[in-house]
N, C-alpha and C. Protein backbone atom coordinates (compact mmCIF):
# COMPACT_ATOMS: atom_id res chain seq x y z
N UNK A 1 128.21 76.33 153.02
CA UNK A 1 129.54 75.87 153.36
C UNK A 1 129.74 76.02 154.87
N UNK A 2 130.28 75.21 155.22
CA UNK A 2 130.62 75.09 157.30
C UNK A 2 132.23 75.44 156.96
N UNK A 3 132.29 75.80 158.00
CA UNK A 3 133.31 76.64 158.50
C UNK A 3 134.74 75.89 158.15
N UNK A 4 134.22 74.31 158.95
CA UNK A 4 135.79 73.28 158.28
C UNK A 4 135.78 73.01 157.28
N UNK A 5 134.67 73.08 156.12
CA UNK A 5 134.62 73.44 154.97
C UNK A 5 135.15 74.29 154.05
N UNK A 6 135.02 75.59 154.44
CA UNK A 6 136.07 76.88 154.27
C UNK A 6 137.95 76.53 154.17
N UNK A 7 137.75 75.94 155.68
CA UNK A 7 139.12 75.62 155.85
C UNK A 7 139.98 74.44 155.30
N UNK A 8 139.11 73.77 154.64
CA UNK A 8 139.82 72.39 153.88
C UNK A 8 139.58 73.29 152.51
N UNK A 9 138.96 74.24 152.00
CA UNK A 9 138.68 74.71 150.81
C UNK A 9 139.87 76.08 150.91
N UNK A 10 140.25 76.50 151.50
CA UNK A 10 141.96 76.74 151.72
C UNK A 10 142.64 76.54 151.48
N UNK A 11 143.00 75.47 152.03
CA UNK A 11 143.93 74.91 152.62
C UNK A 11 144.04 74.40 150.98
N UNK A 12 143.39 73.70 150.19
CA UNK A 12 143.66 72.76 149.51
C UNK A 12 143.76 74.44 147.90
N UNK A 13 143.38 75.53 148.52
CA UNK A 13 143.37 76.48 147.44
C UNK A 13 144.80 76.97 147.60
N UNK A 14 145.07 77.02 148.56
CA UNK A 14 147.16 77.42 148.75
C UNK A 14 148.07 76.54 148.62
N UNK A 15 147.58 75.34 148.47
CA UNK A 15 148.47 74.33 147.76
C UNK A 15 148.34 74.02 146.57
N UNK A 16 147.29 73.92 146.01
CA UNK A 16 147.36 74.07 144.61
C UNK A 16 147.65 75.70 143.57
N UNK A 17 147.48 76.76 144.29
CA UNK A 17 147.77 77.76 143.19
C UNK A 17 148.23 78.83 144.11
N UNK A 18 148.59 78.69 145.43
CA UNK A 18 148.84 80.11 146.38
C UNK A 18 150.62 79.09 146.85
N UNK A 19 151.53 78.10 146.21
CA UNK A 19 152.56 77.19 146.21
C UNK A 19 152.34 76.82 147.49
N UNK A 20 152.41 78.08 149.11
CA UNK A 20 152.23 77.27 150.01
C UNK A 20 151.84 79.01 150.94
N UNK A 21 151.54 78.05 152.18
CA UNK A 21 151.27 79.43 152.97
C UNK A 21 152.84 80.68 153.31
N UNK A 22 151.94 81.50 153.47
CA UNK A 22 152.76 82.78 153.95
C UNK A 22 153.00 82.94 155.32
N UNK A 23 154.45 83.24 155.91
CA UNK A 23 154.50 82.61 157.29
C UNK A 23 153.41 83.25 157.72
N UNK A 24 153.20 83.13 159.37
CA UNK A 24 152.54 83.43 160.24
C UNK A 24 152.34 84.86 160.24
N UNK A 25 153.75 85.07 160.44
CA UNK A 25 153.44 87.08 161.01
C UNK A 25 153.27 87.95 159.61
N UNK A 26 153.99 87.08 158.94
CA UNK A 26 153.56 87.57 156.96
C UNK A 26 151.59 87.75 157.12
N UNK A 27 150.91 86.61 157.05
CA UNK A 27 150.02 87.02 157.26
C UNK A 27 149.13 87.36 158.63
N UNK A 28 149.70 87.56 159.58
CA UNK A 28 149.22 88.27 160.53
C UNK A 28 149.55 89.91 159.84
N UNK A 29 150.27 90.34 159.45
CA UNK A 29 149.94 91.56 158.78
C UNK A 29 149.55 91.82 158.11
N UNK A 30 149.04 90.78 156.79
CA UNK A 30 148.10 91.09 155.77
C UNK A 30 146.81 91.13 156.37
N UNK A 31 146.41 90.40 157.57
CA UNK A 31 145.53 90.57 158.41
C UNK A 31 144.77 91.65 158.49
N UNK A 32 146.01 92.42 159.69
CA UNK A 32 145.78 94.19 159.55
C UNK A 32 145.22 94.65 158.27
N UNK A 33 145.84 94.66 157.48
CA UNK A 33 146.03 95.22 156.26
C UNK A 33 144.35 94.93 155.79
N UNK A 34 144.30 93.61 155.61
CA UNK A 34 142.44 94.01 154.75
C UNK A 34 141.63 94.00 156.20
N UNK A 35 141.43 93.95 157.04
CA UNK A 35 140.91 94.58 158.55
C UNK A 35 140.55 96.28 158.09
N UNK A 36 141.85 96.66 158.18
CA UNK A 36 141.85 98.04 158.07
C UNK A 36 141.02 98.60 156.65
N UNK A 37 141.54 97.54 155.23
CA UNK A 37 140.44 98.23 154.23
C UNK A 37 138.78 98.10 154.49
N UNK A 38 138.56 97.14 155.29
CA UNK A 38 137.10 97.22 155.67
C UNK A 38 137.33 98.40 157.09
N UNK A 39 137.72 98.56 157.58
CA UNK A 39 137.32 100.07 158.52
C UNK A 39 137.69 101.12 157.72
N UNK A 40 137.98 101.07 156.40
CA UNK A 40 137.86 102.61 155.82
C UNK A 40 137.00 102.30 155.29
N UNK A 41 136.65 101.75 154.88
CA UNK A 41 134.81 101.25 153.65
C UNK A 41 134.05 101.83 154.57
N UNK A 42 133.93 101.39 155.97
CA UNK A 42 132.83 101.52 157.40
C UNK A 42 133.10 102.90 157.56
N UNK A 43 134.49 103.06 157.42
CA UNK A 43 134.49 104.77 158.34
C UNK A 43 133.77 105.92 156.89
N UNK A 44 134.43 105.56 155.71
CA UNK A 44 133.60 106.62 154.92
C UNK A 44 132.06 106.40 154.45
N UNK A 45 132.03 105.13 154.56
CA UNK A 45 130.28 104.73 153.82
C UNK A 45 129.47 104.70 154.86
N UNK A 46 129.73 104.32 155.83
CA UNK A 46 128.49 104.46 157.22
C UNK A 46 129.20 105.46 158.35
N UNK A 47 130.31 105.99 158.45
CA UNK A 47 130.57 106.98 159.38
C UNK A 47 130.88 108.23 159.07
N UNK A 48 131.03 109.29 159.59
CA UNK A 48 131.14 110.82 159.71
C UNK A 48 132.18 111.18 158.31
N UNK A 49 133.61 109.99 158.00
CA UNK A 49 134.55 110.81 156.66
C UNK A 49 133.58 110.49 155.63
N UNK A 50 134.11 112.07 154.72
CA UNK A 50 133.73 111.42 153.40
C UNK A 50 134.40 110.30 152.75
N UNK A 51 133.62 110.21 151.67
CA UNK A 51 133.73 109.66 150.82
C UNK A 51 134.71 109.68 149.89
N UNK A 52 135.55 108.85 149.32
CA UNK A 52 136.00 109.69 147.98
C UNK A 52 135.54 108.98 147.00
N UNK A 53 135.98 109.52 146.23
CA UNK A 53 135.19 109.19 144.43
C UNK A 53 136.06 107.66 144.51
N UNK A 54 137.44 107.45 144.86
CA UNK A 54 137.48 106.59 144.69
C UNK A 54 137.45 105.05 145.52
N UNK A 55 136.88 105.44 146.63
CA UNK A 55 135.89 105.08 147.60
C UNK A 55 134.96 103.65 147.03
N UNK A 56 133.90 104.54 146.32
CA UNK A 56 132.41 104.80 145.58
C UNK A 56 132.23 103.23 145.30
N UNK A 57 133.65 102.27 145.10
CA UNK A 57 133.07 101.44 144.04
C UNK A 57 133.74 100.42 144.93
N UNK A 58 134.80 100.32 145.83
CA UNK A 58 134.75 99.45 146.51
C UNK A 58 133.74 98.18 147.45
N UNK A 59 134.00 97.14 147.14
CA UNK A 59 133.19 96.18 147.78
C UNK A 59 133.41 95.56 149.36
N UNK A 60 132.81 95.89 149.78
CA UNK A 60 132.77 95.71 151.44
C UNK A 60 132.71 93.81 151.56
N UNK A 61 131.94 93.55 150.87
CA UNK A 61 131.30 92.00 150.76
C UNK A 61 132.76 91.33 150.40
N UNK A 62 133.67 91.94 149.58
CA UNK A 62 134.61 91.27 149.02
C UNK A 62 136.04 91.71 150.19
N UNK A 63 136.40 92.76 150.49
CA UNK A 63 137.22 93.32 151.65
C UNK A 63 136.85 92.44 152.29
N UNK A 64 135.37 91.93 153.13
CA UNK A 64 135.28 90.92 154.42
C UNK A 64 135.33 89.51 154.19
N UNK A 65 135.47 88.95 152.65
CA UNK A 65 135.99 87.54 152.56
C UNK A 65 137.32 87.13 152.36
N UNK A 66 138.30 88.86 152.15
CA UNK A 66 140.04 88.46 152.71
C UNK A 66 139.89 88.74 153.66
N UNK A 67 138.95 89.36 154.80
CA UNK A 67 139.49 89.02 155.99
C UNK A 67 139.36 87.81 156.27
N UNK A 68 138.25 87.34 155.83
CA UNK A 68 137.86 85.74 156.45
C UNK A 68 139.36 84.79 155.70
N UNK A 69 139.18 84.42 155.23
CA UNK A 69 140.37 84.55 153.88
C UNK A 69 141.95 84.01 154.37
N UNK A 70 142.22 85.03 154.74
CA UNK A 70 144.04 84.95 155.61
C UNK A 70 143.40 84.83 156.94
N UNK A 71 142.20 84.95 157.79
CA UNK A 71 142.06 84.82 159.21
C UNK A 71 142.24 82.89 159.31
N UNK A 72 141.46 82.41 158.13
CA UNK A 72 141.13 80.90 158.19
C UNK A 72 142.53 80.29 157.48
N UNK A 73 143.84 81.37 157.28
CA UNK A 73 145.02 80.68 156.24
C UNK A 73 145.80 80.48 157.94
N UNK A 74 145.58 81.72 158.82
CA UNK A 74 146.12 81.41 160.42
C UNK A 74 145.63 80.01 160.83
N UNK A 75 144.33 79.70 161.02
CA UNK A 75 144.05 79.04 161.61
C UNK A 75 144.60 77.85 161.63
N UNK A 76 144.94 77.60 159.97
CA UNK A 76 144.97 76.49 159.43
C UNK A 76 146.67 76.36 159.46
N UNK A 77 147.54 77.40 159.45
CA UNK A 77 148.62 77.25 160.27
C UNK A 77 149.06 77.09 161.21
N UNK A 78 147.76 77.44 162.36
CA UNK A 78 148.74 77.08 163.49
C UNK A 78 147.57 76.12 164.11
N UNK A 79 146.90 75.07 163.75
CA UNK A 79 146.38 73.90 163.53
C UNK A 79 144.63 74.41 164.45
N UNK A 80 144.15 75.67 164.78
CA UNK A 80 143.16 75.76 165.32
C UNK A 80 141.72 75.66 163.73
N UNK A 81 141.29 74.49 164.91
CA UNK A 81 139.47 74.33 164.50
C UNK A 81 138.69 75.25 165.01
N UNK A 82 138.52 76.40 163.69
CA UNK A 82 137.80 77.32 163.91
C UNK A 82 136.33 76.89 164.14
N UNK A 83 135.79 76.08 164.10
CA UNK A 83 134.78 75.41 164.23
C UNK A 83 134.60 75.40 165.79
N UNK A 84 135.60 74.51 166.13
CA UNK A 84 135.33 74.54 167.81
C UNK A 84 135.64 75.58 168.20
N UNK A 85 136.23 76.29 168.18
CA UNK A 85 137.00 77.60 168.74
C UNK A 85 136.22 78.40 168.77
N UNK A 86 135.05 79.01 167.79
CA UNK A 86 133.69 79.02 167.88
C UNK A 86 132.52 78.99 168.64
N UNK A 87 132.62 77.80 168.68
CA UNK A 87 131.58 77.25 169.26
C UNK A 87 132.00 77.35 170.85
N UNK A 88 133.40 77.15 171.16
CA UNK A 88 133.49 77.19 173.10
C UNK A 88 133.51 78.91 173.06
N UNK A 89 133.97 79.67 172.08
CA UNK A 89 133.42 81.33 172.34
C UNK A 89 132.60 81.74 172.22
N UNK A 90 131.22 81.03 171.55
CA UNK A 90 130.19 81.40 171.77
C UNK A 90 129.56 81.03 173.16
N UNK A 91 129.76 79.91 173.44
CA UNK A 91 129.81 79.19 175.01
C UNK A 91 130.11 80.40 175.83
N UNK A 92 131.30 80.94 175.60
CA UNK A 92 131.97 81.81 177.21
C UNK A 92 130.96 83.27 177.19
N UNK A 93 130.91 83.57 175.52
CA UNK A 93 129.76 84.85 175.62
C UNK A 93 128.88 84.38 176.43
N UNK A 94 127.89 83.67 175.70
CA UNK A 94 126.83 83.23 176.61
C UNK A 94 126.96 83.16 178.47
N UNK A 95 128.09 82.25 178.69
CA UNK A 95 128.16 82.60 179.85
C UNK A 95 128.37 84.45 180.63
N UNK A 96 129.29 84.56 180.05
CA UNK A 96 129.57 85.82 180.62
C UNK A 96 128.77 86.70 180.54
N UNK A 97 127.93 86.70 179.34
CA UNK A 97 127.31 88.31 178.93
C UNK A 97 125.79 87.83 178.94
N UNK A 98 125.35 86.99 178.96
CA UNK A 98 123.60 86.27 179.02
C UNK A 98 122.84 87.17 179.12
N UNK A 99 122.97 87.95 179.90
CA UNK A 99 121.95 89.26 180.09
C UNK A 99 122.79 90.16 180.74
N UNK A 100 123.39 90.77 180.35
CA UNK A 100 124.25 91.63 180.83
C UNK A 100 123.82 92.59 179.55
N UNK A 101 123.80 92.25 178.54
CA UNK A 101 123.04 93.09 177.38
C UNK A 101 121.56 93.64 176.98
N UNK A 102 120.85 92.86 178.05
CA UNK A 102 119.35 92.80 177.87
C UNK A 102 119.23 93.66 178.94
N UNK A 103 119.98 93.92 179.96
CA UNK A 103 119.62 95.15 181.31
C UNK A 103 120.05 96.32 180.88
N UNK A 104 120.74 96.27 179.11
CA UNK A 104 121.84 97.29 179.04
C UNK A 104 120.28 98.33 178.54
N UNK A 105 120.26 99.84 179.05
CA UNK A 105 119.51 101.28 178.95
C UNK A 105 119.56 101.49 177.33
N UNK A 106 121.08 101.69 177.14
CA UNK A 106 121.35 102.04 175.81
C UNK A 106 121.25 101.07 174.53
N UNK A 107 120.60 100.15 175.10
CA UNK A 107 120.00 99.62 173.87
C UNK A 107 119.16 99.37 173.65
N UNK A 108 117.93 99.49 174.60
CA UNK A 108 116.77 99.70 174.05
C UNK A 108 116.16 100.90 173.53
């Protein structure tokens, strides 16, 4: 699936069974909201907190497709082609950072 793929597969999933989108800042905070359940998945399963039992069974794979999820319900509200948008930020990395990462000590 491509990306404007995703987003016509949205778009056409919140009009048929989600009635219509949730304003903007509505989901700019649901945003936060599953953002943040994937940095507690990260902070107890790959960083220093424990764990809790009820932790254990959460899906990381599924937490990072509502982020994708409400990130592509923005897009598609406020009319950006994540596709291009993309693609000219992968452009500006490239420019900016080209080897700025390859001289970097701490990563090799």
């Amino acid at each position: 699936m491509t990306i404007a793929e995703a987003q016509i597969l949205v778009d056409k999933w919140i009009k048929e069974k989600g009635v219509r989108y949730f304003s903007e800042l509505t989901n700019t905070a649901l945003l936060m909201e599953e953002v943040g359940e994937v940095a507690r998945i990260m902070a107890r399963r790959y960083g220093e907190q424990s764990e809790k039992e009820s932790d254990k069974h959460a899906d990381l794979s599924d937490e990072m497709a509502d982020v994708l999820f409400v990130l592509i319900c923005l897009a598609n509200q406020t009319g950006i082609n994540l596709t291009k948008a993309f693609e000219r930020n992968l452009e500006k990395k490239s420019q900016r950072d080209g080897t700025r990462h390859l001289n970097n000590p701490k990563l090799k």
